[in-house]
N, C-alpha and C. Protein backbone atom coordinates (compact mmCIF):
# COMPACT_ATOMS: atom_id res chain seq x y z
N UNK A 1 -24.08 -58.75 -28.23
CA UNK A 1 -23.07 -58.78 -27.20
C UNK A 1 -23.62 -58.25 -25.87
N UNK A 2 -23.80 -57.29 -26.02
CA UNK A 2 -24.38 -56.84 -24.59
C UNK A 2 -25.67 -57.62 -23.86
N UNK A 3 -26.65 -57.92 -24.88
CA UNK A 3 -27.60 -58.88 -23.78
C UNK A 3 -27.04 -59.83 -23.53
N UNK A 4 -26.03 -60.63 -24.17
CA UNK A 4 -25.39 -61.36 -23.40
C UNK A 4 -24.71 -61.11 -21.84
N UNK A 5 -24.21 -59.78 -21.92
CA UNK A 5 -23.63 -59.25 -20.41
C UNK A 5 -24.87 -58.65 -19.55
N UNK A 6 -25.82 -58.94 -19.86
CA UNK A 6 -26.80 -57.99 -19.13
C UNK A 6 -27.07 -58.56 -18.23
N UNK A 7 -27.63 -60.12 -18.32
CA UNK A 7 -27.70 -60.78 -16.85
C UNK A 7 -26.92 -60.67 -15.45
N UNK A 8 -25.45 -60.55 -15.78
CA UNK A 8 -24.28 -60.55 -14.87
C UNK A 8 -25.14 -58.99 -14.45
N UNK A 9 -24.95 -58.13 -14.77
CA UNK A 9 -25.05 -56.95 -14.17
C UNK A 9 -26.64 -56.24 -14.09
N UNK A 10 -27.31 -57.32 -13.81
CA UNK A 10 -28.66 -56.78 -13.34
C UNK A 10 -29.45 -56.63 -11.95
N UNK A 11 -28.74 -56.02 -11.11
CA UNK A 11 -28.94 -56.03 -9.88
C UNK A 11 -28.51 -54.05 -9.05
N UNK A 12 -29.00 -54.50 -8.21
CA UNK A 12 -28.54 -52.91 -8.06
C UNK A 12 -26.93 -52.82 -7.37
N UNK A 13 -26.36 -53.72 -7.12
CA UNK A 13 -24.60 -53.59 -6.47
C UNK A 13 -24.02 -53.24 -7.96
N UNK A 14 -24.41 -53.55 -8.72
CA UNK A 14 -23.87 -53.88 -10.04
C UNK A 14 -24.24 -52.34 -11.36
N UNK A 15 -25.10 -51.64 -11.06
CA UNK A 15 -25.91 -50.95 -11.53
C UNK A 15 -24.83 -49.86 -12.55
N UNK A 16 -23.52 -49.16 -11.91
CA UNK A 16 -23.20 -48.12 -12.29
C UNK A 16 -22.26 -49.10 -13.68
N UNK A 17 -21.50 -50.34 -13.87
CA UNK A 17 -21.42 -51.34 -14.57
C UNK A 17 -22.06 -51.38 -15.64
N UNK A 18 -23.47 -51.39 -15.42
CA UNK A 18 -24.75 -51.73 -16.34
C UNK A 18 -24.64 -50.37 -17.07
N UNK A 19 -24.71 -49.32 -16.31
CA UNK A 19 -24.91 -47.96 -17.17
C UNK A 19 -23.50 -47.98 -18.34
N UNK A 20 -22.40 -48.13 -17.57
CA UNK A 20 -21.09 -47.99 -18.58
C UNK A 20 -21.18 -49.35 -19.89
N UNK A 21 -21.19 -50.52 -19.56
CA UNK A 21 -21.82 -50.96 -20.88
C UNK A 21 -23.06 -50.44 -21.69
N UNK A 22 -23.98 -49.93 -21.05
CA UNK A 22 -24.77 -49.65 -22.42
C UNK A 22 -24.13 -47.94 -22.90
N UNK A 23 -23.63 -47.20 -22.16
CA UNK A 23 -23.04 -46.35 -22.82
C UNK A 23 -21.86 -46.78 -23.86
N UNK A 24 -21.00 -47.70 -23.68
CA UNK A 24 -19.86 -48.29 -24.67
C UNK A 24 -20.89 -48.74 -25.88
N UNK A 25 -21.97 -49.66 -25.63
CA UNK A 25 -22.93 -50.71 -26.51
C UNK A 25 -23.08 -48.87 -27.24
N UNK A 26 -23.82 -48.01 -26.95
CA UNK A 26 -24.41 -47.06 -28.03
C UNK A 26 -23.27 -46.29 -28.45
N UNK A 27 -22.15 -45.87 -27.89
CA UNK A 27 -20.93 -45.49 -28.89
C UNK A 27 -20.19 -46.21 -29.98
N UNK A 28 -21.02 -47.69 -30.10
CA UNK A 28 -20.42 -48.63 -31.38
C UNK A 28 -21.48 -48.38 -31.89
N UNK A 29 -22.75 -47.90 -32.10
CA UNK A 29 -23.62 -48.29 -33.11
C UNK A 29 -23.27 -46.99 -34.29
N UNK A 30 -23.33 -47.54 -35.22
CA UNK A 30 -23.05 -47.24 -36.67
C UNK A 30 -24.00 -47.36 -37.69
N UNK A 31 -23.75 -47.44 -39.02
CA UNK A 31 -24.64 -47.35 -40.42
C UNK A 31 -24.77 -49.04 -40.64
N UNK A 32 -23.76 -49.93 -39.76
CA UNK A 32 -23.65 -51.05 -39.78
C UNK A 32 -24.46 -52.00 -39.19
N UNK A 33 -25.26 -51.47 -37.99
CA UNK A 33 -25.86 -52.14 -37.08
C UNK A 33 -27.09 -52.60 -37.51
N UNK A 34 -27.16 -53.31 -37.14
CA UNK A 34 -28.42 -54.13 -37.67
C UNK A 34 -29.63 -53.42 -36.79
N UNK A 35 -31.17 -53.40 -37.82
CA UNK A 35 -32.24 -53.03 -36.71
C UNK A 35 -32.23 -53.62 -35.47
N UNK A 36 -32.55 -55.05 -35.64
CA UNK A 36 -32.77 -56.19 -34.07
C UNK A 36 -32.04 -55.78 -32.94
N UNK A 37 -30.78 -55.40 -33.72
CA UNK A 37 -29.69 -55.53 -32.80
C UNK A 37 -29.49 -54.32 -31.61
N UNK A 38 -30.25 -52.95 -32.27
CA UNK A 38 -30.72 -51.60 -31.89
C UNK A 38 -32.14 -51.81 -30.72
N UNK A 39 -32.90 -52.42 -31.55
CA UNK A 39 -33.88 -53.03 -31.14
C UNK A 39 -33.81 -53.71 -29.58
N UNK A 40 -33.03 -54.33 -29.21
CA UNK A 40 -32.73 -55.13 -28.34
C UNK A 40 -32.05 -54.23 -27.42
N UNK A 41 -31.10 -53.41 -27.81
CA UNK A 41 -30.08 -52.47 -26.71
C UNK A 41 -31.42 -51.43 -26.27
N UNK A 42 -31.73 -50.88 -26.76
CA UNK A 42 -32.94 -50.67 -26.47
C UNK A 42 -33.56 -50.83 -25.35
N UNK A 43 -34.46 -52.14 -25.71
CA UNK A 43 -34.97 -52.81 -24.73
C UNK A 43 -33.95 -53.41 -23.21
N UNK A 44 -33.03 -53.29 -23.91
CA UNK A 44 -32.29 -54.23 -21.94
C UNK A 44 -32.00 -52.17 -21.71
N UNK A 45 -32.03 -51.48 -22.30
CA UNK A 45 -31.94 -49.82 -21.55
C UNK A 45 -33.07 -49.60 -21.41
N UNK A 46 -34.19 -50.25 -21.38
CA UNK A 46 -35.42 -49.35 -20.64
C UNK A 46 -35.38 -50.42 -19.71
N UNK A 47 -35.26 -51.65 -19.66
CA UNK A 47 -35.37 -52.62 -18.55
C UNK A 47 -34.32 -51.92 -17.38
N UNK A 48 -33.33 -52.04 -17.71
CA UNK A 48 -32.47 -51.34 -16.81
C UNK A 48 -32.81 -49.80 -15.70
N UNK A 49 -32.89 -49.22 -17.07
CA UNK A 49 -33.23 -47.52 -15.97
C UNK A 49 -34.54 -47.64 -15.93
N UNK A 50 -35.61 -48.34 -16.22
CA UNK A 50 -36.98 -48.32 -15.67
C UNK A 50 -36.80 -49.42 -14.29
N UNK A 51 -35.60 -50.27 -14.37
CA UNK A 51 -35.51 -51.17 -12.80
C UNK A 51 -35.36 -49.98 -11.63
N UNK A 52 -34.17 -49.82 -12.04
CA UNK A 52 -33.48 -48.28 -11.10
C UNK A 52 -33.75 -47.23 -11.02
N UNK A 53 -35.29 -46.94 -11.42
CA UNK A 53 -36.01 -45.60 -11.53
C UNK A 53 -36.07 -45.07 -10.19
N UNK A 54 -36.15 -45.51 -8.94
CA UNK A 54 -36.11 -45.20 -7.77
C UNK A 54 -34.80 -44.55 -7.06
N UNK A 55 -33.77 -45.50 -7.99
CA UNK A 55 -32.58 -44.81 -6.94
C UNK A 55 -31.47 -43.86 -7.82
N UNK A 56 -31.79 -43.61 -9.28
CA UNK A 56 -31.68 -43.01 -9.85
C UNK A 56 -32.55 -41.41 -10.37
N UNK A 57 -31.95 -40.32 -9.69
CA UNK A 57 -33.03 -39.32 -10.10
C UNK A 57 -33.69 -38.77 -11.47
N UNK A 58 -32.18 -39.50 -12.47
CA UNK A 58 -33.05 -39.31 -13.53
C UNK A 58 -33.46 -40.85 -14.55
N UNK A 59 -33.53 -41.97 -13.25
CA UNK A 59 -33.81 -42.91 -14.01
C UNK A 59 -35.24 -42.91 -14.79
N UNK A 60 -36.45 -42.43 -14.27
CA UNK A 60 -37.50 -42.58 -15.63
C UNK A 60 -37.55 -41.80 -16.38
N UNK A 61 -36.32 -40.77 -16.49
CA UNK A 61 -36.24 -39.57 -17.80
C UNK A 61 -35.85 -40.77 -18.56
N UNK A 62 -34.59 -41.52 -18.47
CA UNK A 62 -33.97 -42.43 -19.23
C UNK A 62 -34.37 -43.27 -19.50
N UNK A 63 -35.57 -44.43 -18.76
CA UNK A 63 -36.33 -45.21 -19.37
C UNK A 63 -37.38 -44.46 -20.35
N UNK A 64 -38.04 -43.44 -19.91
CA UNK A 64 -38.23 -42.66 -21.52
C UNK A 64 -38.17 -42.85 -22.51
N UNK A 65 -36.56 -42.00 -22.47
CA UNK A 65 -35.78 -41.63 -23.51
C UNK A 65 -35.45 -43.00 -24.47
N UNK A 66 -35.07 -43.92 -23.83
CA UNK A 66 -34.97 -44.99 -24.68
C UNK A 66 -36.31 -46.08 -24.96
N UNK A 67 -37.40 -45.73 -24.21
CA UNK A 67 -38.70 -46.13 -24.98
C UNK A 67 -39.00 -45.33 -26.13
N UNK A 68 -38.57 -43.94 -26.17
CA UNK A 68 -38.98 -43.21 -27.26
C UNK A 68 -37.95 -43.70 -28.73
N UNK A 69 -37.14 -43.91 -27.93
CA UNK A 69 -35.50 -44.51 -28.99
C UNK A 69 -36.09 -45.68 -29.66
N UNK A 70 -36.54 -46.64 -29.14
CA UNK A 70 -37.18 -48.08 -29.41
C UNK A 70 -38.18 -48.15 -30.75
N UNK A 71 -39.12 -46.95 -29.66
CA UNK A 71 -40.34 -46.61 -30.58
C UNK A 71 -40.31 -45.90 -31.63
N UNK A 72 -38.97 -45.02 -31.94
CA UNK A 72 -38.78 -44.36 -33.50
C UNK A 72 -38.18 -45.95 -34.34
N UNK A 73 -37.95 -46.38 -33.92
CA UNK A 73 -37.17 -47.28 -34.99
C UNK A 73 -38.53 -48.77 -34.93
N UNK A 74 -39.31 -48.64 -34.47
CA UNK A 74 -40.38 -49.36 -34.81
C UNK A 74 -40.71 -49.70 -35.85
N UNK A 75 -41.17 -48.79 -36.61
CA UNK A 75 -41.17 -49.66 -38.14
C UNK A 75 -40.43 -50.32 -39.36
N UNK A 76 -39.26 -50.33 -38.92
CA UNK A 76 -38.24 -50.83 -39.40
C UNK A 76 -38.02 -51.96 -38.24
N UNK A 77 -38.19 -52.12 -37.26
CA UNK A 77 -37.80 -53.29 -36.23
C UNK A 77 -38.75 -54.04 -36.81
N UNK A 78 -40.17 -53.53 -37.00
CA UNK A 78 -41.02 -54.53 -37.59
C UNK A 78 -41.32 -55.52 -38.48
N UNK A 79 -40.29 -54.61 -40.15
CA UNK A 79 -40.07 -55.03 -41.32
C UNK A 79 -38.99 -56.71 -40.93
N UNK A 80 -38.00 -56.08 -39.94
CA UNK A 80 -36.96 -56.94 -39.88
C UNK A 80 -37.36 -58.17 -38.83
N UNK A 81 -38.25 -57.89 -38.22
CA UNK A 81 -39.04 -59.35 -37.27
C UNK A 81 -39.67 -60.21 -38.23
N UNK A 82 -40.19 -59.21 -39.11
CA UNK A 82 -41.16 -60.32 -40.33
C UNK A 82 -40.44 -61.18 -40.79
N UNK A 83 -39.44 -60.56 -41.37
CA UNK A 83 -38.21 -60.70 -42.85
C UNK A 83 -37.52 -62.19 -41.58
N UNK A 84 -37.41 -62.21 -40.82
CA UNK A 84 -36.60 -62.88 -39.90
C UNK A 84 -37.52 -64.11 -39.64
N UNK A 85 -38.55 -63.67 -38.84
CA UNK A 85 -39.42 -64.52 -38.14
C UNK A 85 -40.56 -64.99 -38.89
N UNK A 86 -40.97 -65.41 -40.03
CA UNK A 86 -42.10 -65.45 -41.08
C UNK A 86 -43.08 -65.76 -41.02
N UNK A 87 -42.89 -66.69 -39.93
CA UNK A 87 -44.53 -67.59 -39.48
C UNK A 87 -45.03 -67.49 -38.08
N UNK A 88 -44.22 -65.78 -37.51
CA UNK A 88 -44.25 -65.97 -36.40
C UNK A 88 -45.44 -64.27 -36.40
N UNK A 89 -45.59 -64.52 -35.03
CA UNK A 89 -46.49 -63.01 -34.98
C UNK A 89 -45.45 -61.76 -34.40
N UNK A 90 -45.95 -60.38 -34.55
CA UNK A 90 -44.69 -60.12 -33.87
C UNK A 90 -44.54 -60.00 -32.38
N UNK A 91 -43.58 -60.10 -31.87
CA UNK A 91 -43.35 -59.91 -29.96
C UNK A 91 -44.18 -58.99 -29.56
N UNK A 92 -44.36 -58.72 -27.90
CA UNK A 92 -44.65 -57.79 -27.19
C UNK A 92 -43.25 -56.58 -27.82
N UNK A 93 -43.64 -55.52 -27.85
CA UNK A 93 -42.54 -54.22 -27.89
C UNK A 93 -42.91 -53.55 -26.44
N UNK A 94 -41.54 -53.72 -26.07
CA UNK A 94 -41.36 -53.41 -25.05
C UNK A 94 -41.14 -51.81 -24.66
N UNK A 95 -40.76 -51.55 -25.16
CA UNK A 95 -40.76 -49.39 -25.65
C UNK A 95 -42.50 -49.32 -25.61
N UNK A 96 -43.40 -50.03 -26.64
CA UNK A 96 -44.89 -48.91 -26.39
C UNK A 96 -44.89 -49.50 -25.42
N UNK A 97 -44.92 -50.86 -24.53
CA UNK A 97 -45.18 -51.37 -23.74
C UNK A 97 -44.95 -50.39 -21.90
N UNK A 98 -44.07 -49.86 -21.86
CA UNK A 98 -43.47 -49.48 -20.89
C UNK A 98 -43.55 -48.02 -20.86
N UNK A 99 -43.69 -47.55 -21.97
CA UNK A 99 -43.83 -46.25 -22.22
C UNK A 99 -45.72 -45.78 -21.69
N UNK A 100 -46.36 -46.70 -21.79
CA UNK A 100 -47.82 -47.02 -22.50
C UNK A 100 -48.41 -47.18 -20.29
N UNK A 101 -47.76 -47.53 -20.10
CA UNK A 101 -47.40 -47.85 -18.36
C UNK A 101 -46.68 -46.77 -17.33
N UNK A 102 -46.20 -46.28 -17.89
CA UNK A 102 -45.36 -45.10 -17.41
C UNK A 102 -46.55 -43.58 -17.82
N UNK A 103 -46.75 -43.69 -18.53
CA UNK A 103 -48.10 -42.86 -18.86
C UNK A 103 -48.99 -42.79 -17.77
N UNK A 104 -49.67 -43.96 -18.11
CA UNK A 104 -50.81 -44.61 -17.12
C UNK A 104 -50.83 -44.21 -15.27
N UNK A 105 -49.57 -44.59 -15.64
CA UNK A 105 -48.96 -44.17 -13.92
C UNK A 105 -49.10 -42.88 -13.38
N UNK A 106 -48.22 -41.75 -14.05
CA UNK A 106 -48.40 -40.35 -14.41
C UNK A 106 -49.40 -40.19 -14.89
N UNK A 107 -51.22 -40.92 -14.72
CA UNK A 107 -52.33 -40.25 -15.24
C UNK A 107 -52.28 -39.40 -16.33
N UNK A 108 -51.21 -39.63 -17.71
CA UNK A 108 -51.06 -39.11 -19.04
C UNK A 108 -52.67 -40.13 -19.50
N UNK A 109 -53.66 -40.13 -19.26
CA UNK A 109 -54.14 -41.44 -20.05
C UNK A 109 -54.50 -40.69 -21.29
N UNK A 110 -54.34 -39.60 -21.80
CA UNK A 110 -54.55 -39.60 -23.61
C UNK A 110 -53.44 -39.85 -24.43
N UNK A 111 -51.91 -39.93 -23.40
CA UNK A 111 -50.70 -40.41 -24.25
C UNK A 111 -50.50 -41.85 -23.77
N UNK A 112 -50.92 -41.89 -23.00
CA UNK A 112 -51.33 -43.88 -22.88
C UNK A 112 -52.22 -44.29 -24.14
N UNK A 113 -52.87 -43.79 -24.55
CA UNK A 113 -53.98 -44.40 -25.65
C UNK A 113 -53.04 -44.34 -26.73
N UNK A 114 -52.76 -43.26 -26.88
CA UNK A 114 -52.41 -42.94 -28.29
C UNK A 114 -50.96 -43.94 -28.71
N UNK A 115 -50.07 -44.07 -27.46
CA UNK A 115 -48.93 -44.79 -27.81
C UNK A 115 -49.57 -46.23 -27.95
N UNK A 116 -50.71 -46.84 -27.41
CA UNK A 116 -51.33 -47.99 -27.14
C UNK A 116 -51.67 -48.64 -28.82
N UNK A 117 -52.72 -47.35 -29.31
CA UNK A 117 -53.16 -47.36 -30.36
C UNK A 117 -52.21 -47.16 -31.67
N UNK A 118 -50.86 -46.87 -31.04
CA UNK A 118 -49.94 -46.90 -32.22
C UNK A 118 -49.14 -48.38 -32.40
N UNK A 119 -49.27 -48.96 -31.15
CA UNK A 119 -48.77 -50.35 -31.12
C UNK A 119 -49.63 -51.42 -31.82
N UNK A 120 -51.12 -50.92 -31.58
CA UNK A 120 -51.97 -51.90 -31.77
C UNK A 120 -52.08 -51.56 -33.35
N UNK A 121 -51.70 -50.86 -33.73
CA UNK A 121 -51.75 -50.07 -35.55
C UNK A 121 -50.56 -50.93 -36.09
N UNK A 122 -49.36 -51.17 -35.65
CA UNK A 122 -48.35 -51.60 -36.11
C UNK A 122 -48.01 -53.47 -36.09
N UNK A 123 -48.78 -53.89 -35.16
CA UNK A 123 -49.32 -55.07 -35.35
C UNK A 123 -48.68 -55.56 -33.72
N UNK A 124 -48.10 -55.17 -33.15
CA UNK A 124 -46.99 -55.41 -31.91
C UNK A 124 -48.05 -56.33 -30.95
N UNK A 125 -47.68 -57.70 -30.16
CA UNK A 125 -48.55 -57.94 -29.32
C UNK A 125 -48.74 -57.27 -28.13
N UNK A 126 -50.01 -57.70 -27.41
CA UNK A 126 -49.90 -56.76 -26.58
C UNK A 126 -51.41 -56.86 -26.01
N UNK A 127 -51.72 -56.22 -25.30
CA UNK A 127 -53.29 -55.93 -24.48
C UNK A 127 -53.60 -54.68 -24.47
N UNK A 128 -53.22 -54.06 -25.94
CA UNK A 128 -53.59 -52.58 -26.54
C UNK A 128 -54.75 -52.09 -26.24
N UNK A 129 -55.93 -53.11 -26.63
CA UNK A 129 -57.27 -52.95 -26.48
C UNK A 129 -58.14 -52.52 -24.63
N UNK A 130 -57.51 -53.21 -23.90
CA UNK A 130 -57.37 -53.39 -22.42
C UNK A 130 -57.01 -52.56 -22.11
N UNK A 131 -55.86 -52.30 -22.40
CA UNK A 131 -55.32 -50.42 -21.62
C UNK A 131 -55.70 -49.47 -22.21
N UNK A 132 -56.35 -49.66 -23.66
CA UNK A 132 -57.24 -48.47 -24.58
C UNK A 132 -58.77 -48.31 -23.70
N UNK A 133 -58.91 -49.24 -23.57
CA UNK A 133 -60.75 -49.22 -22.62
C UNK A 133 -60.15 -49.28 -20.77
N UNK A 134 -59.21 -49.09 -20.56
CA UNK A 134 -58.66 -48.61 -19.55
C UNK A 134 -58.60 -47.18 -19.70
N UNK A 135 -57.88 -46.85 -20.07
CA UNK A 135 -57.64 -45.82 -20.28
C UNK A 135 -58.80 -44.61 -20.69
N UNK A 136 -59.21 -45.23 -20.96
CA UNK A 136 -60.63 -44.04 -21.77
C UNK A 136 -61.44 -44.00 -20.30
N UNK A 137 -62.06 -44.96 -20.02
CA UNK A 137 -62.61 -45.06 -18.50
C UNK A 137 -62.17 -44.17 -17.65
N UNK A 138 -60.72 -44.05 -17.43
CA UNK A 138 -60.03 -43.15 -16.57
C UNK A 138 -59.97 -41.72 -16.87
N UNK A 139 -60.23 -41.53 -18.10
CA UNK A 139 -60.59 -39.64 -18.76
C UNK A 139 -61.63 -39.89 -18.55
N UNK A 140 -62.66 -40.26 -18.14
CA UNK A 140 -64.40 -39.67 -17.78
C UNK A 140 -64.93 -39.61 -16.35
């Protein structure tokens, strides 16, 4: 439901909108919710407060917070991409992805690797390897 509403309200006139649906979207999640479906709210909440990180003071606490949200439920998002998708590889993950960048940025580069190297461990696509030999370059 909600990535369906996410387009309408992806802009910054629209922004305080965007925050109150995904706050409603995470007061329904339950024992019921499907991984993907977690998976996905997720991802349109780091897209969101990582857009508005500028005009929000605590927008990259919150893109964070919900890359870290993304990234605990990773291995179970994984099981359920397989189980779903069978012949497919799995997606970019957008949580190490952004998290892995947000690091990089903030010159974290040994928690850039390590989140890199946890993506590239879990099978997630990605250019793990690239920002791992990035990254190492940049500690010497």
């Amino acid at each position: 439901m909600i990535a369906s509403c996410y387009s309408y309200f992806n802009n910054k006139n629209d922004i305080a909108i965007a925050y109150k649906i995904l706050k409603k979207a995470e007061s329904m999640i339950d024992i019921s919710t499907r991984i993907l479906d977690l998976h996905f709210l997720y991802q349109i909440k780091i897209e969101i407060y990582y857009k508005n990180r500028d005009n929000d003071p605590e927008g990259i606490n919150k893109a964070i917070l919900a890359c870290q949200q993304q990234i605990e439920i990773s291995p179970k998002s994984r099981i359920a991409f397989k189980k779903e998708y069978k012949d497919s590889p799995l997606p970019r993950h957008i949580g190490f992805e952004q998290l892995a960048i947000i690091y990089e940025k903030q010159k974290h580069f040994t928690k850039a690797i390590e989140i890199s190297q946890e993506a590239l461990k879990q099978g997630w696509n990605g250019d793990w390897e690239k920002r791992i030999g990035r990254c190492k370059k940049k500690l010497n």
